[in-house]
Protein backbone atom coordinates (compact mmCIF):
# COMPACT_ATOMS: atom_id res chain seq x y z
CA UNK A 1 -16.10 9.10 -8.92
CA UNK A 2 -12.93 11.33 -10.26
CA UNK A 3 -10.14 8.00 -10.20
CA UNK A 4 -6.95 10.59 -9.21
CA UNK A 5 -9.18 11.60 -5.92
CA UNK A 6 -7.57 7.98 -4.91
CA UNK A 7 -4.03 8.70 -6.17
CA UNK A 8 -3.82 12.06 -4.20
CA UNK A 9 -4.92 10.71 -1.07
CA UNK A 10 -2.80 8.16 -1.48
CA UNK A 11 0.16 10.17 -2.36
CA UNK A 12 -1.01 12.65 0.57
CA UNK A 13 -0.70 9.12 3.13
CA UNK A 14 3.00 8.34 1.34
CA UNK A 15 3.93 12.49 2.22
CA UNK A 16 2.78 12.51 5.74
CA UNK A 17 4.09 8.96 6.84
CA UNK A 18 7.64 10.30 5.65
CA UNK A 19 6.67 13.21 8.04
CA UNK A 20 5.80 11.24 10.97
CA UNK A 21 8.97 9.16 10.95
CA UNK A 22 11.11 12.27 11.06
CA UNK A 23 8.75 13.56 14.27
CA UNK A 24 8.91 10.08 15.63
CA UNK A 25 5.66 8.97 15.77
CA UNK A 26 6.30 5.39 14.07
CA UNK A 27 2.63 4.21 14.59
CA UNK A 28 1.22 7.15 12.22
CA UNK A 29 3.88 6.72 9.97
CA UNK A 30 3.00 2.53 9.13
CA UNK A 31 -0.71 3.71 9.34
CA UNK A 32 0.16 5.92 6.74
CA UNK A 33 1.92 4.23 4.48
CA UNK A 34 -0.58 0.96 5.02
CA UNK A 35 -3.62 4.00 3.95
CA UNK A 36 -0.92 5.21 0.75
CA UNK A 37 -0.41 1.24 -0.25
CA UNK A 38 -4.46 0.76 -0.16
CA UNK A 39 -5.06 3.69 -2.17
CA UNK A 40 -2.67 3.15 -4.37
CA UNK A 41 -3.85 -0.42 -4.83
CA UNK A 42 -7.09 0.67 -5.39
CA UNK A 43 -6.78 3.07 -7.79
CA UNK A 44 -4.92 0.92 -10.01
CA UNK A 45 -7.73 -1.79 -9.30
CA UNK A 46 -10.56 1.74 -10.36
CA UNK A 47 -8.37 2.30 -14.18
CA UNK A 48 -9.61 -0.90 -15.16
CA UNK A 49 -12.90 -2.02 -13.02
CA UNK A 50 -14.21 1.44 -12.77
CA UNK A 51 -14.82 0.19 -9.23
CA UNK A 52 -12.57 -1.73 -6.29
CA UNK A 53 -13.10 -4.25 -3.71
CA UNK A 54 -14.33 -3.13 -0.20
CA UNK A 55 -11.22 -4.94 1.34
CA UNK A 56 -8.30 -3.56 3.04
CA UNK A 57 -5.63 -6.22 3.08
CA UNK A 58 -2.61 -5.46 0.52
CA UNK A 59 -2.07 -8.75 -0.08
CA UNK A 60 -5.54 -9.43 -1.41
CA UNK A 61 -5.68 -5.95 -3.15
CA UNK A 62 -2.77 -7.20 -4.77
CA UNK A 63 -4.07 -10.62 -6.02
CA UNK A 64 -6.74 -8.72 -7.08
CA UNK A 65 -4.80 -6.31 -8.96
CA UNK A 66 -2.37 -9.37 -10.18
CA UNK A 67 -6.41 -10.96 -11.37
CA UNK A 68 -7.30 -7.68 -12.86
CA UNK A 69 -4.47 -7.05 -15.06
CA UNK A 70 -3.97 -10.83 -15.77
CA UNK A 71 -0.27 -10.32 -14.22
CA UNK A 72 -1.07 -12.96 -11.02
CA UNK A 73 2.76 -14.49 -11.62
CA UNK A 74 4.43 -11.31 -11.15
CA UNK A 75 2.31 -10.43 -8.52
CA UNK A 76 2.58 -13.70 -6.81
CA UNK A 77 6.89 -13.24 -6.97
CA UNK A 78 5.82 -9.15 -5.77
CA UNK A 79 4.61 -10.71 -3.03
CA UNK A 80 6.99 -13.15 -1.97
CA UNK A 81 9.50 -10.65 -2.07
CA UNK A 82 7.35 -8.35 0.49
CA UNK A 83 6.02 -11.02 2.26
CA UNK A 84 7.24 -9.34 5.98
CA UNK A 85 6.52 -5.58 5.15
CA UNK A 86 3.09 -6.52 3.90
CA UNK A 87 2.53 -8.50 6.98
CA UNK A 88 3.49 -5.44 9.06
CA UNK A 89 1.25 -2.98 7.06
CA UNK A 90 -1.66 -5.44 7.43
CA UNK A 91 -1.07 -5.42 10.97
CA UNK A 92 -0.78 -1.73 11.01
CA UNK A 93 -4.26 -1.28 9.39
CA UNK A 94 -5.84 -2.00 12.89
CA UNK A 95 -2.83 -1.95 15.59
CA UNK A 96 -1.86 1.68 14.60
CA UNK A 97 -5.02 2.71 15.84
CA UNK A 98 -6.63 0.41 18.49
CA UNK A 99 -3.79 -1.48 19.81
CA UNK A 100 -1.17 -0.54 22.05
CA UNK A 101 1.63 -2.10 19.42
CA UNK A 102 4.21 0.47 18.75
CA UNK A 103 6.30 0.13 15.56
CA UNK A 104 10.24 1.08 15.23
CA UNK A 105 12.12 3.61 13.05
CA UNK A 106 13.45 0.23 10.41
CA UNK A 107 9.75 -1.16 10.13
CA UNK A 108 8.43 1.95 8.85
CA UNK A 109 11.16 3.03 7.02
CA UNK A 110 11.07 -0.34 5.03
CA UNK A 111 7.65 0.43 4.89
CA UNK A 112 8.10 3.63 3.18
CA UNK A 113 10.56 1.62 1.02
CA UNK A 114 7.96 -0.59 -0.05
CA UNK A 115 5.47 2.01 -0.75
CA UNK A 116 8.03 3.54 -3.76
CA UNK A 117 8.61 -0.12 -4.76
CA UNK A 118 4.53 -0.56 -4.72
CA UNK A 119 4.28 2.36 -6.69
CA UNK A 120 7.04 1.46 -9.44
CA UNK A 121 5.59 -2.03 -9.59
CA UNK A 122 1.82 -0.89 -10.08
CA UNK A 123 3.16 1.48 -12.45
CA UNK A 124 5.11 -1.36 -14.78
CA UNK A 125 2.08 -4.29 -14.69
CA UNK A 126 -0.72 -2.01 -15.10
CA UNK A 127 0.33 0.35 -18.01
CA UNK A 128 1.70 -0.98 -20.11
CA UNK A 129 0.05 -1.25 -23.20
């Protein structure tokens, strides 16, 4: 499996769920920025494991990740800091699509919020030499 196939689609989910919030369609837009925080996740989790887990939840991606990179008390402050957007985005994983939930402009846009912090995070506990 080519590993950036992950971070495209991923950065492809981060693109269009800005797009969606500016056409209004909030339940598109957390969809896809829960898709661009899994893929993300698990493409960091691929670098290293050559593999990820079959899971979808961020939080547990991110333990995983934290497990992975032996960085589990950063992630564990990461995630206390997130605690309500990752709740939302876990919701969103199923709601978005089955559920007649709608979302508002400030939960996605702090979603898309965390998705750049996800990224700059990811990028400062798993590269560094």
């Amino acid at each position: 499996m080519r590993v950036n196939f992950l971070k495209n689609k991923a950065e492809i989910f981060f693109e269009n769920g800005k797009e969606q919030i500016k056409k209004k369609r909030y339940f598109l837009a957390a969809f896809n920025f829960e898709q661009a925080s899994q893929l993300f996740l698990k493409y960091y989790l691929f670098l290293r494991l050559k593999d990820f887990p079959k899971i979808h939840e961020i939080d547990r991606l991110l333990i995983e990740t934290g497990k992975t990179y032996e960085k589990q008390r950063e992630v564990r402050q990461f995630l206390k800091e997130n605690a309500s957007v990752i709740g939302d985005l876990n919701q969103a994983y199923i709601t978005s699509r089955y559920l007649p939930i709608e979302f508002n402009f400030y939960q996605v846009t702090e979603m898309g919020k965390f998705v750049e912090r996800l990224i700059s995070f990811l990028k400062r506990i798993c590269l560094k030499p």
